[in-house]
PDB file of N, CA and C in Angstrom:
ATOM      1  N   UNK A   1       0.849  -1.184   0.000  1.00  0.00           N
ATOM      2  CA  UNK A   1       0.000   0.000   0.000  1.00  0.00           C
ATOM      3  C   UNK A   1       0.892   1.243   0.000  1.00  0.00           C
ATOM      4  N   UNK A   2       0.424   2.304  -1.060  1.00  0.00           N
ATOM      5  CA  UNK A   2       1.282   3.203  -0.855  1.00  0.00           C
ATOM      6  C   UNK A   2       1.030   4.411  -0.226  1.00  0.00           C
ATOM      7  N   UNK A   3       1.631   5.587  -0.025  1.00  0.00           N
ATOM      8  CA  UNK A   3       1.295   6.731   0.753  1.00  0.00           C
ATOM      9  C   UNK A   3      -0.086   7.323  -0.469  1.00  0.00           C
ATOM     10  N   UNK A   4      -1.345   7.584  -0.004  1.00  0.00           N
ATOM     11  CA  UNK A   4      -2.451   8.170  -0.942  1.00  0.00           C
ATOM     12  C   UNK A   4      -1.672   9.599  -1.571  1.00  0.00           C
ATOM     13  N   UNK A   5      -2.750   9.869  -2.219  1.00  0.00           N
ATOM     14  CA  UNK A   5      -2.110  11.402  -2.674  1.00  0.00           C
ATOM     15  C   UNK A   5      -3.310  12.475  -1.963  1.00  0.00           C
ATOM     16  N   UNK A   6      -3.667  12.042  -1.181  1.00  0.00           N
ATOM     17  CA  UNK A   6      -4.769  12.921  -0.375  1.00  0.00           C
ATOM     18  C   UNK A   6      -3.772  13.238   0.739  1.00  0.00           C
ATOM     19  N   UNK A   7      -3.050  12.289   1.640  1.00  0.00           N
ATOM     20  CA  UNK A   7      -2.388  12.792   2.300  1.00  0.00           C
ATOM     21  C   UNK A   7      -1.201  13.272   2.101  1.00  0.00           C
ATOM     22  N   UNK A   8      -0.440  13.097   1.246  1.00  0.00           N
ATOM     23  CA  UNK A   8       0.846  13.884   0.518  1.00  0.00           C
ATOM     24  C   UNK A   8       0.329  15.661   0.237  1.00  0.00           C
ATOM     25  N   UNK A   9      -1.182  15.982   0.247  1.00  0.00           N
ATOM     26  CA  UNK A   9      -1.448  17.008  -0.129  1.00  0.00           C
ATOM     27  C   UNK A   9      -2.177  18.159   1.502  1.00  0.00           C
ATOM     28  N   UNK A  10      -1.554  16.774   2.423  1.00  0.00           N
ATOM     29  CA  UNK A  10      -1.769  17.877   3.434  1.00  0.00           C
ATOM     30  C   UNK A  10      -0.691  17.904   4.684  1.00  0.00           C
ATOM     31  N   UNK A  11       0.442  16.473   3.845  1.00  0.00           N
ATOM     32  CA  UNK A  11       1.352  16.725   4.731  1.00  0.00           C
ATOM     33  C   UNK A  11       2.321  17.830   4.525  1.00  0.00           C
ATOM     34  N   UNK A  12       2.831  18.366   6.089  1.00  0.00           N
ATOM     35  CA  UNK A  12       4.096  19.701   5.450  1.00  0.00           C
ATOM     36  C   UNK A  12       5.442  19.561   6.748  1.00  0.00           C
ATOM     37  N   UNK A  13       6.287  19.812   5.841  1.00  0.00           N
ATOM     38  CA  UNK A  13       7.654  19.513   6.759  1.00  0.00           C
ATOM     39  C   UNK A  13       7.027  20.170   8.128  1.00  0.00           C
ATOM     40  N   UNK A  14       7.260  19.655   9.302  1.00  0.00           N
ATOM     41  CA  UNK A  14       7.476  19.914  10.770  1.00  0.00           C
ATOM     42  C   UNK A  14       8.390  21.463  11.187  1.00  0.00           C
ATOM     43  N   UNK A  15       9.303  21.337  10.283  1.00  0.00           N
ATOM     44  CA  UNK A  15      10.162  22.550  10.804  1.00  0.00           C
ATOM     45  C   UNK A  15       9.696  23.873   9.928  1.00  0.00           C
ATOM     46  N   UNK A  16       9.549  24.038   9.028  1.00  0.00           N
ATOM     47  CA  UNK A  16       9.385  24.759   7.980  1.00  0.00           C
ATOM     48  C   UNK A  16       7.818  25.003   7.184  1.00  0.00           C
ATOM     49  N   UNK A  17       7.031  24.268   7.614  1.00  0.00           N
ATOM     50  CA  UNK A  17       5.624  24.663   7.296  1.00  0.00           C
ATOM     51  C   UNK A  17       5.819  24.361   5.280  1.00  0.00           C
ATOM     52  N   UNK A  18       6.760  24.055   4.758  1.00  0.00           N
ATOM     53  CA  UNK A  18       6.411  23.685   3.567  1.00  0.00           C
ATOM     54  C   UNK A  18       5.864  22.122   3.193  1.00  0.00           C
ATOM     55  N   UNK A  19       5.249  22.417   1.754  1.00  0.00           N
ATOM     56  CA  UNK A  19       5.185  20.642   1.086  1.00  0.00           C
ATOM     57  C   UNK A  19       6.318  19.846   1.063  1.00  0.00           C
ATOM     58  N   UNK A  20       5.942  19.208   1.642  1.00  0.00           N
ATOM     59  CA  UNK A  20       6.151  17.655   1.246  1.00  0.00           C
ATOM     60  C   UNK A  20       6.598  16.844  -0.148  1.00  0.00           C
ATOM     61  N   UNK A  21       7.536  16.004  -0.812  1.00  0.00           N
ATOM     62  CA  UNK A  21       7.161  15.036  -1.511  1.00  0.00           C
ATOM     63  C   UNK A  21       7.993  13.530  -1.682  1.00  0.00           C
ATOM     64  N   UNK A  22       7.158  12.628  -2.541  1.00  0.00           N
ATOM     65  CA  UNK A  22       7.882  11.573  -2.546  1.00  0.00           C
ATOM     66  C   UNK A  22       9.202  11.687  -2.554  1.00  0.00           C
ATOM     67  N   UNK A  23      10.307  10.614  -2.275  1.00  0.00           N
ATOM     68  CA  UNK A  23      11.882  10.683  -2.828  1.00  0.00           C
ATOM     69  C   UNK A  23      11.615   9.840  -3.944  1.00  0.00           C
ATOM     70  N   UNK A  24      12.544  10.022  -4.915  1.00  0.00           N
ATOM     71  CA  UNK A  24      12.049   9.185  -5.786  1.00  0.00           C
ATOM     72  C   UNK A  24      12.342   7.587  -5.602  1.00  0.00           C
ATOM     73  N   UNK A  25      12.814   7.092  -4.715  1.00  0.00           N
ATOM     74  CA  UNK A  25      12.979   5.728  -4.401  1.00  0.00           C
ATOM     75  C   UNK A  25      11.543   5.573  -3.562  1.00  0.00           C
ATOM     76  N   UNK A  26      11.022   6.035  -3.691  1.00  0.00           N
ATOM     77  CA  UNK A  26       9.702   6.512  -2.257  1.00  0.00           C
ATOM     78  C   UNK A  26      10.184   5.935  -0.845  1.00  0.00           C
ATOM     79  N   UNK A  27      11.152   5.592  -0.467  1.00  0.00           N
ATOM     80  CA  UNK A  27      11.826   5.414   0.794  1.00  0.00           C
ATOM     81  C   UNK A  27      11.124   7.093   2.075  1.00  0.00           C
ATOM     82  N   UNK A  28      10.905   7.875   1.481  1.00  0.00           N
ATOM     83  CA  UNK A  28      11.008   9.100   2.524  1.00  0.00           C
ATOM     84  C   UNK A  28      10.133  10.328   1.964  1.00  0.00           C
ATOM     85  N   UNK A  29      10.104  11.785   2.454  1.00  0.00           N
ATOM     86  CA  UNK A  29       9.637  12.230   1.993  1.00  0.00           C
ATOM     87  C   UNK A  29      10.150  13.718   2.099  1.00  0.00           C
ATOM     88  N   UNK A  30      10.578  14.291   1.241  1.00  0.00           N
ATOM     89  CA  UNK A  30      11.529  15.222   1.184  1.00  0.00           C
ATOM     90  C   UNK A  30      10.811  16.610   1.305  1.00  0.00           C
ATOM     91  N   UNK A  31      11.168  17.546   2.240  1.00  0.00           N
ATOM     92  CA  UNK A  31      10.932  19.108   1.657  1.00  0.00           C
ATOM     93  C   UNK A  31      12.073  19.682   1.027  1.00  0.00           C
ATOM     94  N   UNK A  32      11.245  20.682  -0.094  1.00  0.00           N
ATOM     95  CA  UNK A  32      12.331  20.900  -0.861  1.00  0.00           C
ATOM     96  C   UNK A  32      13.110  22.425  -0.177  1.00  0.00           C
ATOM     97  N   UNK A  33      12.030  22.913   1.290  1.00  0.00           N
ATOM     98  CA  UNK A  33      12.993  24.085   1.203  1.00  0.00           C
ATOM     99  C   UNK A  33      13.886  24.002   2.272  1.00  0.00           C
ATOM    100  N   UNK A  34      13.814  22.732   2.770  1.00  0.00           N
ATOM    101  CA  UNK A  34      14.861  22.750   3.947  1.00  0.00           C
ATOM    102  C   UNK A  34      15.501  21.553   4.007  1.00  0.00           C
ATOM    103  N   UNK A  35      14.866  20.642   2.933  1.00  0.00           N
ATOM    104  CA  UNK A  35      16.228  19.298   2.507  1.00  0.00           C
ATOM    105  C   UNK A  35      15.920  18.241   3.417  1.00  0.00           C
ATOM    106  N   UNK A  36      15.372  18.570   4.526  1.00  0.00           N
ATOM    107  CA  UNK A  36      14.923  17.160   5.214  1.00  0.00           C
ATOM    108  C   UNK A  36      13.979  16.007   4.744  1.00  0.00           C
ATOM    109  N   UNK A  37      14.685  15.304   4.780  1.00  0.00           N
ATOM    110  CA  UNK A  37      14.012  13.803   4.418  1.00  0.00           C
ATOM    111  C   UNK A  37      13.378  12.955   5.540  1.00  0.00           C
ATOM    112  N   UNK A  38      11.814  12.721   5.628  1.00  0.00           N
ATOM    113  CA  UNK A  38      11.348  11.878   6.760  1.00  0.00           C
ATOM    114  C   UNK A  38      11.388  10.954   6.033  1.00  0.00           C
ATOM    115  N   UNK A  39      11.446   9.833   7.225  1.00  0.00           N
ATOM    116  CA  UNK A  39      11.285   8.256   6.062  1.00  0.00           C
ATOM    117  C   UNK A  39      10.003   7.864   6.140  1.00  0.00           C
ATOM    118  N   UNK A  40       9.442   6.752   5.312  1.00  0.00           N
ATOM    119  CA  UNK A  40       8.532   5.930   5.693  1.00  0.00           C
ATOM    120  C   UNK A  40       8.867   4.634   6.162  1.00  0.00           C
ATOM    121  N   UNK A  41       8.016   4.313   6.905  1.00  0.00           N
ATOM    122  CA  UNK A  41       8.238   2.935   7.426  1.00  0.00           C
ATOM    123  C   UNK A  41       6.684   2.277   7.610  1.00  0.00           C
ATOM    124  N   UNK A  42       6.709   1.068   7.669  1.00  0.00           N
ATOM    125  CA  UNK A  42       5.813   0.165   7.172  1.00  0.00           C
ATOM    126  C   UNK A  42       4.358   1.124   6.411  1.00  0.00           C
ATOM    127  N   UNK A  43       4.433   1.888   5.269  1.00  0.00           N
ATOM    128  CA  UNK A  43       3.545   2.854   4.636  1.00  0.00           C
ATOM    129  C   UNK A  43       3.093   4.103   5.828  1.00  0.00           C
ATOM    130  N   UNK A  44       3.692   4.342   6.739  1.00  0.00           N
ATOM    131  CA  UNK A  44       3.767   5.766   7.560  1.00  0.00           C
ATOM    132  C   UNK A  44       4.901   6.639   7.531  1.00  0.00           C
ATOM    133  N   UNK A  45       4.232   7.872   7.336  1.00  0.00           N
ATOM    134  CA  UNK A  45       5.415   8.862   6.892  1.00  0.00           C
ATOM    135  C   UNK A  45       6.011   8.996   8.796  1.00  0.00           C
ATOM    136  N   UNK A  46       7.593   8.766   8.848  1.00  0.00           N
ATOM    137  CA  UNK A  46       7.383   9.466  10.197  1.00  0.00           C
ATOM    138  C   UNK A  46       8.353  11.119  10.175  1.00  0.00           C
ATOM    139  N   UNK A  47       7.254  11.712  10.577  1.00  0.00           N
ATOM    140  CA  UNK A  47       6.934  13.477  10.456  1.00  0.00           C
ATOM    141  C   UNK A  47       7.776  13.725  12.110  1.00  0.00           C
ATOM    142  N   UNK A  48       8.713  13.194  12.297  1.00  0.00           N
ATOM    143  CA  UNK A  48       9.646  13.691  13.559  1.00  0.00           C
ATOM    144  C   UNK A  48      10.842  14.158  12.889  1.00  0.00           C
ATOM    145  N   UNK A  49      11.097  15.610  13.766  1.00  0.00           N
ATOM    146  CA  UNK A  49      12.466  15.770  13.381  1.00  0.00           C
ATOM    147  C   UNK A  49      13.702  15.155  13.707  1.00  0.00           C
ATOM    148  N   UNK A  50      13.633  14.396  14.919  1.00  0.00           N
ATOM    149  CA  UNK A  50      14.855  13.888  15.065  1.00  0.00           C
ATOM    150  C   UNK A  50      15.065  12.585  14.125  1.00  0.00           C
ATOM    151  N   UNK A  51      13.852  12.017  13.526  1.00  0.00           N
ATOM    152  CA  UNK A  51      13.701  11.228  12.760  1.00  0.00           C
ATOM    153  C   UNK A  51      14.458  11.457  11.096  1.00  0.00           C
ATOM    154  N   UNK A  52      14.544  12.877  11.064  1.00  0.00           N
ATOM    155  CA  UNK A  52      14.832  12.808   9.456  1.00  0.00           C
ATOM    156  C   UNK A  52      16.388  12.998   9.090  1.00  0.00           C
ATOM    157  N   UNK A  53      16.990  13.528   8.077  1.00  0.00           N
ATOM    158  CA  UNK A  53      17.779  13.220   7.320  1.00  0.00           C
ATOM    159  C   UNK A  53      18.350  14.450   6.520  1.00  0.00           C
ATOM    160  N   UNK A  54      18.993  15.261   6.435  1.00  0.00           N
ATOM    161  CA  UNK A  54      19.414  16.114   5.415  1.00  0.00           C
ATOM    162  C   UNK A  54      20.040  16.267   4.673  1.00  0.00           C
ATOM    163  N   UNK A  55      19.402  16.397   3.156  1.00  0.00           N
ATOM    164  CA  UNK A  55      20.147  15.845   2.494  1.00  0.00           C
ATOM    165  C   UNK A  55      20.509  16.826   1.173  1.00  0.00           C
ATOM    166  N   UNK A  56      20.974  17.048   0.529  1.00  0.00           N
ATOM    167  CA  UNK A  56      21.555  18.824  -0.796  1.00  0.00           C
ATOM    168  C   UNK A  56      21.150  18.780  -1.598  1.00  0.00           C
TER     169      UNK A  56
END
């Protein structure tokens, strides 16, 4: 099952109040204005910051 596109359209980075989107491996879910990557895990985005990843 994959992440819907209903909720991709209301999730927004934690730190930064921007969108969200797939990575293209769909492993995570990237904002583009602050580079953090949350991952998914078993089809849940997890939306913690200490959870994510930054990446250029």
């Amino acid at each position: 099952m994959a992440i819907s596109q209903d909720l991709l359209e209301i999730l927004v980075c934690p730190v930064c109040k921007e969108a969200v989107a797939l990575t293209e491996d769909k492993s995570g879910l990237k904002c583009a204005a602050c580079k953090r990557v949350y991952p998914i895990r078993d089809d849940i985005p997890v939306m913690l910051v200490d959870e994510a990843r930054i990446e250029g």
